[in-house]
Structures are given as structure tokens and as C-alpha cells.
Protein backbone atom coordinates (compact mmCIF):
# COMPACT_ATOMS: atom_id res chain seq x y z
CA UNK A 1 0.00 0.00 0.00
CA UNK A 2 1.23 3.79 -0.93
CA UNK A 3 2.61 5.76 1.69
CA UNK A 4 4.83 8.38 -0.28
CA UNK A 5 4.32 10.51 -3.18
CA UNK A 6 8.22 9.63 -3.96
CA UNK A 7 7.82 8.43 -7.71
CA UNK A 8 4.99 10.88 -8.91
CA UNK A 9 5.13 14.30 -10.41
CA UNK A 10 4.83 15.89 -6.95
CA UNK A 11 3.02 18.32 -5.20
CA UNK A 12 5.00 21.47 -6.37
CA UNK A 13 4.49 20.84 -10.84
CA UNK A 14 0.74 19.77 -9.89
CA UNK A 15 -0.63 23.11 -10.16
CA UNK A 16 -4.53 23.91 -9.66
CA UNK A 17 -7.12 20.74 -10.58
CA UNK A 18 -10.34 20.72 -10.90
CA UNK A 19 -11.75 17.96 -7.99
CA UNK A 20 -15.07 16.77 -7.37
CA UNK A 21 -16.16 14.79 -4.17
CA UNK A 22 -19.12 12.68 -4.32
CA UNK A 23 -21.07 11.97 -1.57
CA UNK A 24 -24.52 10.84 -0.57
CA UNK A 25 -27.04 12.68 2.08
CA UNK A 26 -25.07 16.36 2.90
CA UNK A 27 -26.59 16.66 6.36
CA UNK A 28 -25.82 13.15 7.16
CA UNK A 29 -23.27 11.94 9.86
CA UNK A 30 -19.63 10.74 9.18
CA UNK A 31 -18.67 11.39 5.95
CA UNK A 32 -20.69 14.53 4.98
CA UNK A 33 -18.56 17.10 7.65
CA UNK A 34 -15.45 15.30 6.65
CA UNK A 35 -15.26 16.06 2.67
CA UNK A 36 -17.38 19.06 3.18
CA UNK A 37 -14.21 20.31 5.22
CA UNK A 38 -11.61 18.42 2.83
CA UNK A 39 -13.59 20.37 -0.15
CA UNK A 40 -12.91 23.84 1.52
CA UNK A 41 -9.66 23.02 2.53
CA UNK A 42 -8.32 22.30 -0.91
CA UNK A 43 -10.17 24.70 -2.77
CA UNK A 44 -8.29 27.17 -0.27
CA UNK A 45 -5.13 25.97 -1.91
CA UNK A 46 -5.99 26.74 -5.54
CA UNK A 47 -7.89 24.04 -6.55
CA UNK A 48 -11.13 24.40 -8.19
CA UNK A 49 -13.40 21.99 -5.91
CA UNK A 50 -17.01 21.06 -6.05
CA UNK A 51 -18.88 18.83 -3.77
CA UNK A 52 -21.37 17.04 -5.44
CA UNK A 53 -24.59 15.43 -3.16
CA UNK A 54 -27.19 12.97 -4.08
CA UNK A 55 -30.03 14.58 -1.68
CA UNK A 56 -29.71 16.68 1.08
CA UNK A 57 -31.21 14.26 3.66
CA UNK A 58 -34.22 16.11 5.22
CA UNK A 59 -32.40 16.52 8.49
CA UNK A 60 -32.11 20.74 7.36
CA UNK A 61 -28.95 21.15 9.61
CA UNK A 62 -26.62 21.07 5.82
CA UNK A 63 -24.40 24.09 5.35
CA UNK A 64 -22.27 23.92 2.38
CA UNK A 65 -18.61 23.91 2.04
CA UNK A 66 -17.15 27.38 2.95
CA UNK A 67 -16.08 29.34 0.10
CA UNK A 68 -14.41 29.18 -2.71
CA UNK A 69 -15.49 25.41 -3.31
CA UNK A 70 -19.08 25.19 -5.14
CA UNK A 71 -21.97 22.66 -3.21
CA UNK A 72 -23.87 21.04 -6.29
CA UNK A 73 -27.17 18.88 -5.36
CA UNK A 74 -27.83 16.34 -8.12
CA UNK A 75 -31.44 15.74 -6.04
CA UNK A 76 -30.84 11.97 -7.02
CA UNK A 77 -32.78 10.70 -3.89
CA UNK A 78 -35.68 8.16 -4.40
CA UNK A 79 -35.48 8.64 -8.26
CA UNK A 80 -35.26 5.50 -10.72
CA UNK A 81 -31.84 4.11 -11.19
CA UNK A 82 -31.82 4.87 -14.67
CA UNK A 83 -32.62 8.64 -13.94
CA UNK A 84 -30.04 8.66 -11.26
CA UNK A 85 -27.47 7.32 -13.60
CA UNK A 86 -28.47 10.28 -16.51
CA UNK A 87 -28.81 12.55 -14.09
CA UNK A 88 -24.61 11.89 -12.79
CA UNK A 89 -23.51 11.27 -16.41
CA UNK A 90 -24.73 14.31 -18.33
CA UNK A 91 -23.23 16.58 -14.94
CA UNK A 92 -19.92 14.52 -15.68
CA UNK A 93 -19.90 15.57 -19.19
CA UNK A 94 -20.69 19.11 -18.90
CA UNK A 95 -18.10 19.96 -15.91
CA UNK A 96 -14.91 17.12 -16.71
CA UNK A 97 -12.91 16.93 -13.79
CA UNK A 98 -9.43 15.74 -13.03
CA UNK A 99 -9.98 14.20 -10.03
CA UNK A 100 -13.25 12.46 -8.53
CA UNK A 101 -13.05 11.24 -5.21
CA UNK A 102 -16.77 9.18 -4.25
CA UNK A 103 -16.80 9.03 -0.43
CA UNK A 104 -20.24 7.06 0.43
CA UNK A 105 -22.75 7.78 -2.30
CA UNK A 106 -24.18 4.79 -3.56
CA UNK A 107 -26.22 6.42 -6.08
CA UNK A 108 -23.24 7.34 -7.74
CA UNK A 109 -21.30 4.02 -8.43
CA UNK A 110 -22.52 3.06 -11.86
CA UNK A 111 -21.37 5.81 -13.30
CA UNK A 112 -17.34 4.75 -11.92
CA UNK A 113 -16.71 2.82 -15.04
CA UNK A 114 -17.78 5.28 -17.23
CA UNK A 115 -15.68 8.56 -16.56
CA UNK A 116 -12.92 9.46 -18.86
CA UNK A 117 -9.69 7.79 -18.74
CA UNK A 118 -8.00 11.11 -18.38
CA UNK A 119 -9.65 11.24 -14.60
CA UNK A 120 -8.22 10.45 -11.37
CA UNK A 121 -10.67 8.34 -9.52
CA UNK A 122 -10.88 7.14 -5.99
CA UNK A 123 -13.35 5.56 -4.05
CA UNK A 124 -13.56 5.78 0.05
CA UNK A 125 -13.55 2.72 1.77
CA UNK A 126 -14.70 2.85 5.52
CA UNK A 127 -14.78 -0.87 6.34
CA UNK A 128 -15.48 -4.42 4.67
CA UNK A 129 -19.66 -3.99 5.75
CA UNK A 130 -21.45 -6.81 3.73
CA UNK A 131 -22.01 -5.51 0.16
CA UNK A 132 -21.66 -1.92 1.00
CA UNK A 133 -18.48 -1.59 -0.88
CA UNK A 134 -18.69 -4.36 -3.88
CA UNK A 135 -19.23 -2.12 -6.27
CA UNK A 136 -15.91 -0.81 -5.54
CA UNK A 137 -14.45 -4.49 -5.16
CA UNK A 138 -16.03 -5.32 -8.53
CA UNK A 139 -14.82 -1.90 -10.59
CA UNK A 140 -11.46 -2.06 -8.90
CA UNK A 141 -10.28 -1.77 -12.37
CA UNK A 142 -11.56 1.39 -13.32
CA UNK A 143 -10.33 3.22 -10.37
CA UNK A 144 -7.15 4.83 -9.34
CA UNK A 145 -6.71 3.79 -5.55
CA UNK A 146 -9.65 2.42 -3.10
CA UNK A 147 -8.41 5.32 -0.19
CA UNK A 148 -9.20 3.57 3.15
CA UNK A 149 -10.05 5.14 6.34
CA UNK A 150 -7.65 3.07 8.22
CA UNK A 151 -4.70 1.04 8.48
CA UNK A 152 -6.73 -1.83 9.47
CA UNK A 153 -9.11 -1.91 6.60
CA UNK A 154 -6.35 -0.78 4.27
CA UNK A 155 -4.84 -4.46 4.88
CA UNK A 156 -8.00 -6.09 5.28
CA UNK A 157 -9.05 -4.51 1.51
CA UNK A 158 -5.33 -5.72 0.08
CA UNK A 159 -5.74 -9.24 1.90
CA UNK A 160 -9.39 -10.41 1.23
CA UNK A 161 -9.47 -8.05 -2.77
CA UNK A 162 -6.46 -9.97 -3.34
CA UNK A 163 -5.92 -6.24 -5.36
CA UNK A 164 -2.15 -4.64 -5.89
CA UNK A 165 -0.36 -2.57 -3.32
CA UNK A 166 -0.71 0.47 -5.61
CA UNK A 167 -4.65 0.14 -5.78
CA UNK A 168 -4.55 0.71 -1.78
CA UNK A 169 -3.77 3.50 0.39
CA UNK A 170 -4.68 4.80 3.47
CA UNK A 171 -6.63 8.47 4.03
CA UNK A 172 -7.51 9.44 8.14
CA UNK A 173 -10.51 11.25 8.21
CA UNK A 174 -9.47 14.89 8.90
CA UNK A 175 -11.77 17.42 10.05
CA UNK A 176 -11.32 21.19 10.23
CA UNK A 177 -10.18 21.86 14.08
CA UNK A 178 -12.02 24.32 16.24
CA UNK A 179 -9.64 26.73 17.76
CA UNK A 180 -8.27 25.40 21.12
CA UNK A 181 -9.70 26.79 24.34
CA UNK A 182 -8.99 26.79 28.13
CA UNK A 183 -10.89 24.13 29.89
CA UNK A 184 -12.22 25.05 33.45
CA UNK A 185 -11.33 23.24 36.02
CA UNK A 186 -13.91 20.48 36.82
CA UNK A 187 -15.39 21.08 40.19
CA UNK A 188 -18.63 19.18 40.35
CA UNK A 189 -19.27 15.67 38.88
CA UNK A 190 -17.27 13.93 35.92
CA UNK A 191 -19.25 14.83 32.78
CA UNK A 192 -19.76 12.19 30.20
CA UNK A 193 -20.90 12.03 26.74
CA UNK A 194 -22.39 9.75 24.13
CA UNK A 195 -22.65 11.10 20.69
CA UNK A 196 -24.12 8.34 18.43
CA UNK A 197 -26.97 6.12 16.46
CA UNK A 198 -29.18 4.14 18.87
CA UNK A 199 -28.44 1.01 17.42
CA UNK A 200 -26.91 -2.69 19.25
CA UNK A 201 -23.83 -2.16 16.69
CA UNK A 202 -22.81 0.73 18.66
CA UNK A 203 -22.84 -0.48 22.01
CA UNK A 204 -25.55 2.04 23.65
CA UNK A 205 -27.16 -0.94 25.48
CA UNK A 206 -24.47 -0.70 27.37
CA UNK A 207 -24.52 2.87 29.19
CA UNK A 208 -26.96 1.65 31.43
CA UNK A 209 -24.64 -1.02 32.36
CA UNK A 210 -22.06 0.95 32.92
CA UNK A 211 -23.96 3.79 34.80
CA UNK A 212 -24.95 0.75 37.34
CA UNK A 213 -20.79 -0.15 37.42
CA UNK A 214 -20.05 3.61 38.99
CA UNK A 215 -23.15 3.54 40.97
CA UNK A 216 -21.78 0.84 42.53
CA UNK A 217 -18.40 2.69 43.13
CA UNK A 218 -19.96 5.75 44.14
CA UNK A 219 -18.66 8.13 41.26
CA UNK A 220 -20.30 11.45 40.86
CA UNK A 221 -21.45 11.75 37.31
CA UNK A 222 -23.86 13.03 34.48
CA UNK A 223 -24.23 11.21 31.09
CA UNK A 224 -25.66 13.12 28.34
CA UNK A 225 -27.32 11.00 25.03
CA UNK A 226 -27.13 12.00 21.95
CA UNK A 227 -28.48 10.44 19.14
CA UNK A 228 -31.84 9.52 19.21
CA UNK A 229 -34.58 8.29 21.55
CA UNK A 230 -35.54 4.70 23.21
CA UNK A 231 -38.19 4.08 25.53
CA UNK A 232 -35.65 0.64 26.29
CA UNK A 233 -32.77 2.11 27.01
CA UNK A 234 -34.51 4.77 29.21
CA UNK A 235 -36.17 1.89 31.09
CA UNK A 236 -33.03 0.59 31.74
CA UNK A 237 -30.55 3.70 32.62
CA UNK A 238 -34.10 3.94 35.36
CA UNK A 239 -33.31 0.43 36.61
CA UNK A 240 -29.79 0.87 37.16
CA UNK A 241 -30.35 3.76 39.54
CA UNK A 242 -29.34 6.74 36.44
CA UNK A 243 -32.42 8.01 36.01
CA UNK A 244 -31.50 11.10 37.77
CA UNK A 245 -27.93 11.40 36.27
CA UNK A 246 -27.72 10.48 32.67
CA UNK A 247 -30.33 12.11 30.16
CA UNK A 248 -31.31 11.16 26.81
CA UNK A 249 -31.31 14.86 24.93
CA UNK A 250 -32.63 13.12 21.20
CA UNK A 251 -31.06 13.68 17.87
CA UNK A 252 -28.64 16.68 17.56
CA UNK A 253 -27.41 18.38 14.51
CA UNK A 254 -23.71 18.07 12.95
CA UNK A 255 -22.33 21.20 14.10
CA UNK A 256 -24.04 20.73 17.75
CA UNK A 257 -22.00 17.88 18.60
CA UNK A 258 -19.24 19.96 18.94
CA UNK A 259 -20.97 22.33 21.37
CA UNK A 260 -22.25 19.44 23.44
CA UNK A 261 -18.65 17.80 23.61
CA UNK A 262 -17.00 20.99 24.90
CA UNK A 263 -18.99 20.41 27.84
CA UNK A 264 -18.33 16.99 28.20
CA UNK A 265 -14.91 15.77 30.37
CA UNK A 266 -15.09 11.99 28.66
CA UNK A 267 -16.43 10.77 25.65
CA UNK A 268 -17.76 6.96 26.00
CA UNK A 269 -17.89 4.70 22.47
CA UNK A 270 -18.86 1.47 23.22
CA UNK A 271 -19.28 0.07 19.81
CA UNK A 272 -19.03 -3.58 18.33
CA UNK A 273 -17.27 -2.22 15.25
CA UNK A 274 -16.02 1.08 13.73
CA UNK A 275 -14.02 2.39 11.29
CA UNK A 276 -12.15 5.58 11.95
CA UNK A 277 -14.89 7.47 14.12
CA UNK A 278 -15.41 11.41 13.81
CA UNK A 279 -17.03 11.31 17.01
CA UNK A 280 -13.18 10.55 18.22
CA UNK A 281 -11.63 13.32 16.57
CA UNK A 282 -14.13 15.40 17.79
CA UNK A 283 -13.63 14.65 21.31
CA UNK A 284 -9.66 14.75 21.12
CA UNK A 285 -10.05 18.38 19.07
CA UNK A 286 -12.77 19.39 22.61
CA UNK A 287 -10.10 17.99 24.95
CA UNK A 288 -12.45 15.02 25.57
CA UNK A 289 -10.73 12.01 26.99
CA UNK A 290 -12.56 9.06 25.00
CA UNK A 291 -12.79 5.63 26.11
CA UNK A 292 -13.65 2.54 23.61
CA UNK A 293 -13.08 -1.02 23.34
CA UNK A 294 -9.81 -2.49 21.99
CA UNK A 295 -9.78 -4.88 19.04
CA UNK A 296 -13.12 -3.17 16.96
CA UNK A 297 -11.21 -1.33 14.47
CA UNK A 298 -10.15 2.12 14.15
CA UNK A 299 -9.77 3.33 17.67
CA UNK A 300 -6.41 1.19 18.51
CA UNK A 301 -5.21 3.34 15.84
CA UNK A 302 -6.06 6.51 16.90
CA UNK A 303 -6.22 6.19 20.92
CA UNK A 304 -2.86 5.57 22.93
CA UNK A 305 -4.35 3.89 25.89
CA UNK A 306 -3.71 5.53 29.10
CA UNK A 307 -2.05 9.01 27.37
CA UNK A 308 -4.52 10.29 25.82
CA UNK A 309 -7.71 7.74 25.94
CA UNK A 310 -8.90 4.41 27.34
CA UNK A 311 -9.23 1.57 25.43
CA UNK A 312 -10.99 -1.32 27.17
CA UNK A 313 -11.83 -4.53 26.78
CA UNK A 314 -14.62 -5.55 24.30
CA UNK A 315 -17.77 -5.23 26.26
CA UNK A 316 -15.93 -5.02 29.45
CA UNK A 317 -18.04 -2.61 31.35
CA UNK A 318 -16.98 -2.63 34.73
CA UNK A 319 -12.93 -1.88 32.99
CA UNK A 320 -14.60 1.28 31.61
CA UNK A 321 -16.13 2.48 34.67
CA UNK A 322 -13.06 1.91 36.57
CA UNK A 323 -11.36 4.11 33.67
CA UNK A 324 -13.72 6.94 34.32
CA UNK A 325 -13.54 6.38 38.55
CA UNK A 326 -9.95 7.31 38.23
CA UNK A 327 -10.11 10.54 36.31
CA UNK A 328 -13.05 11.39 38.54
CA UNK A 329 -10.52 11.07 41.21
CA UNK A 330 -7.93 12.67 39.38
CA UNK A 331 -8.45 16.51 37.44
CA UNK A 332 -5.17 16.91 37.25
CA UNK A 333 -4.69 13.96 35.13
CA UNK A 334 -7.71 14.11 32.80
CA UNK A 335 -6.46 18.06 32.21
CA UNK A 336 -3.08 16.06 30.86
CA UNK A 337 -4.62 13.46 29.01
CA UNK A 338 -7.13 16.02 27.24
CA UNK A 339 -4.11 18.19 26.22
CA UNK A 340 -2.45 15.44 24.94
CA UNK A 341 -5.58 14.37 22.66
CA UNK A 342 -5.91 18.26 21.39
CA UNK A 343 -2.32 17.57 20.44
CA UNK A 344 -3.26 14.01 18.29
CA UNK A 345 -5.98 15.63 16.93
CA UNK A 346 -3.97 17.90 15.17
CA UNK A 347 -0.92 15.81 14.33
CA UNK A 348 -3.25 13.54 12.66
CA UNK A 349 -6.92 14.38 12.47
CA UNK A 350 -7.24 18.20 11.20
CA UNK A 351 -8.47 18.66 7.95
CA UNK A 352 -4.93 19.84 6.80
CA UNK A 353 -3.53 16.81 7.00
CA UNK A 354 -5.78 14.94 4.98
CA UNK A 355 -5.51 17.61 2.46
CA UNK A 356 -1.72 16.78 2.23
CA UNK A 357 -1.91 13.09 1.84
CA UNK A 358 -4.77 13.63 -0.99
CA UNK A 359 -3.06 15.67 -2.74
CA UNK A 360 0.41 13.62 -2.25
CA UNK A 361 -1.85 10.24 -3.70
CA UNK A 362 -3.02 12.80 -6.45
CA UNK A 363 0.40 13.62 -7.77
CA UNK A 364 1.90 10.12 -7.55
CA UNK A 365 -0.73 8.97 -9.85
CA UNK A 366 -0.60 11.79 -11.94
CA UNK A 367 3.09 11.30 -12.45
CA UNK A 368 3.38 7.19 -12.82
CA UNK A 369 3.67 6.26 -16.13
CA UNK A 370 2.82 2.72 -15.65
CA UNK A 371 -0.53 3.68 -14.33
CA UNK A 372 -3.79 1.83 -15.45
CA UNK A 373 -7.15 1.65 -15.91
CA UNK A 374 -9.72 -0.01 -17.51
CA UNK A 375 -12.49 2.20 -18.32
CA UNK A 376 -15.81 1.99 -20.76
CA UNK A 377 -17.02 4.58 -23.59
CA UNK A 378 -20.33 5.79 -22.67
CA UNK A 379 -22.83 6.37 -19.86
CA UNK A 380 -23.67 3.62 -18.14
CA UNK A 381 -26.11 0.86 -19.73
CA UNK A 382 -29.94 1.03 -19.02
CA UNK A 383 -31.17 -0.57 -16.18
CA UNK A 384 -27.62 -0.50 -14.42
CA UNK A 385 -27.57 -0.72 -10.64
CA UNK A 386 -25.00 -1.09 -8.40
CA UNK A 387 -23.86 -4.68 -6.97
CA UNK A 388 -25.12 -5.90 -4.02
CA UNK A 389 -24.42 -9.19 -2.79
CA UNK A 390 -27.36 -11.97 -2.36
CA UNK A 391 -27.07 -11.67 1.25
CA UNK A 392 -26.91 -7.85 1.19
CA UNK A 393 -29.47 -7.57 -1.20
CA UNK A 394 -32.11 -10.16 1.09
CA UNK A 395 -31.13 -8.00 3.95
CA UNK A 396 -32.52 -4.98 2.42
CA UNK A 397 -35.58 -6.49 1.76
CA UNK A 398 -36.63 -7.31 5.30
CA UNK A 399 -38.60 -4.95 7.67
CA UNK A 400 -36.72 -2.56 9.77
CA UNK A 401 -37.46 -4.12 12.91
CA UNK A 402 -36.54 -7.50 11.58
CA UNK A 403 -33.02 -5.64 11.03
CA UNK A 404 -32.85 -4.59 13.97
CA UNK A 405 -33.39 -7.09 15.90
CA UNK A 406 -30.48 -9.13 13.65
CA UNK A 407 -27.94 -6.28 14.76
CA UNK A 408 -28.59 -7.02 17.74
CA UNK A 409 -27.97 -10.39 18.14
CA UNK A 410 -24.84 -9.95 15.69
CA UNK A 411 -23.69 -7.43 18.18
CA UNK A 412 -23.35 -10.14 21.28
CA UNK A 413 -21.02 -12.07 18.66
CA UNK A 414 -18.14 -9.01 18.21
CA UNK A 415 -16.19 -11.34 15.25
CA UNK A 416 -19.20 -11.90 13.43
CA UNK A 417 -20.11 -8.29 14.02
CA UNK A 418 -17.02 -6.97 12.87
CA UNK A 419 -17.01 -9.27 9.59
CA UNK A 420 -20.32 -7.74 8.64
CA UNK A 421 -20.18 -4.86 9.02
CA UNK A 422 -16.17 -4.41 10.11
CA UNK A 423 -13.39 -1.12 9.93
């Protein structure tokens, strides 16, 4: 896998490009803030950037990328495949770019195959979920690099693709930094956050479980929920003697997270699986310790356990609430740790350094002569969709509830979990 821009053209003779990032619902979680921030960032340096969406989600919190890059909304959402697919093609032909990057818009995958050869194209890989990414695994040919979120997936994508080191790389989400600020000193109870869907993958079943563990060892705390509502889980933060400590505050927009995490003193993920988490950069950007489980993905990469995070073991609840007895105990060390995250955050995890690497993988393909790809003339054919697997595609099919009651008995079986729907 690539790690240096050492035999391309490099970053200096590149000059200005015109770059379009692809992605799917603009108010959505994840992805959205992470190339709406790469978009700005790199049409701050010259480029000439647009950030293309299939829909903008309904959620009404979307602000586009800050000036100069342009925010284009296809409006693909709920329209027949074959109107999707015109809809991305004739945009393709009237504004050719040099450089597509598709970061988790489904909608546009068909049309992969069919951009001109001339194009730079990667695709954004956050994890090996089941028949999420096949249309990437299938039209490996036609694209430049597969750009994974992690080191971790990165090897999983060259092992299990059986695909060539040069068709894999690794991009870290990068996020534009707030500015850093002085953190009072914590007087009252430890403050804890979850930021997150309400869904068995991610763990939330287990707050209550945890608010019972430092009950029982008589930490001071509050626990504010963000993410949804659940007349379960609220039953059961109420039976583990919470009720009066953690609250569930409901869905919150993007750029509210941020807010609610400056507050916060810890940041709790208990998830099965993840791939590189924003919610993690977030919190280290806040000064936010976070504490997750080892051995799901992403976070070994990103936390060093004990400087500037915990990471527990998987589903080990009563290791976690020891984790967050001892900062309670300890201010002066959670001030530390905190520091030390702001300090990762940016090392790693700011926007700018994204920006660097993608344009670094941008100019070593630009400048290897050896490079190829197999590409078609032509839009893409009528009635084209993009792959799913059997199992994928049988999943889709069932009722919502039916899903959801399969994550969560996935979710009690982490290896499974993880091979479904795995970082």
C-alpha cells in the first residue's frame, strides 16, 4: 500500500485541478462534515473543488462547504436508477474533472466505469460492511486507488481483494479543528458524553450497564445522550439507579456535537465495530478524553491507551467504569490526558492533514507512467444498478425491525459483528 508521493510528479508541478467529491445525504453523519471540510480546505489551496450530493437528507442542519469550493445537489434521492445514472452522467460531461473522489454515495457508483480515462478516480472505503463496498471491489479496475479510512481496513481490503499494493492506500478522516480553548477546572461531577446512532452495533445498550458499574463505586457523574430516543434504554438507565444522572437529549445536529462535547470531560464509544470514528476526533479536538473497546477497528489506531484515551476490553463494562472512577478522582490527570488528545488531533486528524496526503496520492498517480485503468465509452447501460451481494441484497428487503433485531444479536457475537459490518 502507498505511503509516499516519492515516484509521482509531486506536489510542487501539480498546479490547480479541478476535484469533485461525491457523496450521498449532505446533512448526514460521518462522511458529509469530513469532505465538506476536505472540499474547503483544498479549494483554499488553488484548486477548483465542487462537492457534489445525491439529496440533502431532510435533516435541514446542511451548510455547504465554505467558500471558494461550489456545493452542487444532483437531487438523485428516491429517483429511478436509470434517472439517477443520466442525471450523474450528463453533470460529468458538462463539468470534466481531473480528479473524482466518491466518499459514500451509492447512487453514484454506476457511473465509476464510465468517466474518462483522463480522470483520477478514488473511491472511500470505511470498512469491509457486507455488500456496501462491492461495487468498488467489482470496478477495482476502473479506479485509481480504493483510499481507506484506516490502516486496518487498508490491509484487510489488500488481503481479502487480493488487489495490488498500488490500488490501496490509506486516508484518516481529517476534520477542520475548532480553535483550542482553556478548559475550566472540573469542580462538580465527571461529565460524560455519548454522541451516536441508537443502534446494538454501537454499544448504547451498554450505558446503562455501565452507569450501574459507577453507581456501585460511588462516582459522581452526568451522562448526556445524543443520538436519538428509546423508551428501552430509558427503562433501563431507570433500573440501574441513572435516572437522575444520565439524560437522553434526542437527535442533535452536525455542528451541535461539537458544542455538546465541549462540555463533556469523557467521551464513552462502546461500539461492536467502527471504522475511523469522527465522534473521536471530535472529542480529542474538545479535549475530551474518550474511552472505547480495543480490538473493533479504528480506535487502537487513533487512541494511545492511558495518554490520551482508554481503550478497554470488548464489552468489558466494569474496565470502563473503573477508567472513568480514576479521572473522577484525578483533574489533574484528565487536564493532561485532554491536552495530549488536542495535540493528536492535530498531528493527525485536522483537515490539513488529509488535504496533504490527498493531494500527495493525487500527484503520484498523476506522475506514474505505468498507471492503469480499464475504463468503458459511454454512460452507463440502461437498467444498471450497483452490486449488491445476495445476502446484502435479502437484507434490504426485510422490515426494519426485523433488522434490527439481527444487529442485535450480531452485536453479542463481536467477530461476526465486525465481519459484517467491520473497519
Amino acid at each position: 500500500m502507498s505511503s509516499t508521493a516519492g515516484d509521482g510528479m509531486g506536489v510542487a508541478a501539480l498546479g490547480a485541478l479541478r476535484v469533485c467529491i461525491g457523496i450521498g445525504v449532505a446533512d448526514g453523519p460521518g462522511a458529509a462534515p469530513v469532505c465538506r471540510d476536505l472540499a474547503s480546505e483544498l479549494a483554499q489551496r488553488g484548486h477548483d473543488v465542487t462537492l457534489v450530493t445525491c439529496g440533502l437528507g431532510g435533516q435541514g442542519t446542511w451548510r455547504p462547504p465554505g467558500a471558494p469550493a461550489r456545493f452542487v445537489n444532483l437531487d438523485l434521492l428516491g429517483l429511478p436508477t436509470d434517472e439517477q445514472n443520466r442525471r450523474i452522467w450528463h453533470w460529468f460531461n458538462a463539468h470534466p474533472q481531473d480528479v473524482f473522489y466518491l466518499n459514500q454515495a451509492m447512487e453514484m457508483e454506476p457511473t465509476l466505469g464510465c468517466l474518462p480515462v483522463e480522470t483520477r478516480t478514488y473511491y472511500g472505503v470505511h470498512g469491509l460492511r457486507l455488500g456496501i463496498h462491492l461495487a468498488a471491489r467489482e470496478q477495482a479496475g476502473a479506479l485509481d486507488r480504493l483510499l481507506c479510512v484506516s490502516e486496518g481496513c487498508a490491509q484487510r481490503v489488500y488481503r481479502e481483494w487480493r488487489l495490488s499494493e498500488r490500488k490501496v492506500a490509506v486516508l484518516h478522516n481529517g476534520l477542520a479543528l475548532p480553535p483550542r480553548r482553556l478548559r475550566p477546572v472540573r469542580l462538580g461531577p465527571i461529565r460524560l458524553v455519548y454522541v451516536g446512532r441508537f443502534d446494538p452495533v454501537k454499544g448504547v445498550y451498554d450505558l446503562p450497564k455501565v452507569a450501574r458499574e459507577l453507581q456501585a463505586r460511588g462516582v459522581d457523574y452526568r451522562l448526556g445522550i445524543y443520538g436519538g430516543t428509546d423508551a428501552r434504554l430509558a427503562a433501563q438507565l431507570e433500573a440501574a439507579g441513572a435516572g437522575d444522572r444520565a439524560l437522553i437529549c434526542g437527535w442533535i445536529p452536525n455542528d451541535e456535537v461539537r458544542l455538546r462535547l465541549a462540555e463533556a470531560d469523557v467521551l464513552l464509544l462502546p461500539s461492536r465495530t467502527e471504522a475511523l470514528p469522527v465522534a473521536i476526533i471530535e472529542a480529542l479536538a474538545a479535549g475530551v478524553v474518550p474511552i472505547s473497546y480495543r480490538g473493533i477497528g479504528g480506535p487502537d489506531e487513533m487512541i494511545a491507551d492511558g495518554l490520551d484515551g482508554f481503550l478497554a476490553p470488548l464489552g468489558d463494562v466494569k474496565a470502563v467504569a473503573d477508567r472513568i472512577a480514576e479521572l473522577s478522582r484525578d483533574p489533574d490527570r484528565l487536564a493532561v490526558m485532554a491536552e495530549r488528545g488536542r495535540a493528536t488531533a492535530e498531528s493527525r486528524f485536522s483537515v490539513e492533514r488529509m488535504a496533504d496526503r490527498f493531494v500527495e496520492l493525487v500527484a503520484e498517480d498523476f506522475g506514474d507512467p505505468q498507471r492503469s485503468v480499464a475504463r468503458r465509452e459511454g454512460p452507463p447501460a440502461v437498467g444498471e444498478r450497483r452490486p449488491l451481494g445476495l445476502a446484502h441484497r435479502a437484507y434490504l428487503r426485510l422490515p426494519e425491525a426485523v433488522r434490527y433485531r439481527a444487529r442485535a444479536i450480531v452485536s453479542c457475537f463481536p467477530g461476526l459483528a465486525r465481519r459484517l459490518w467491520g473497519g
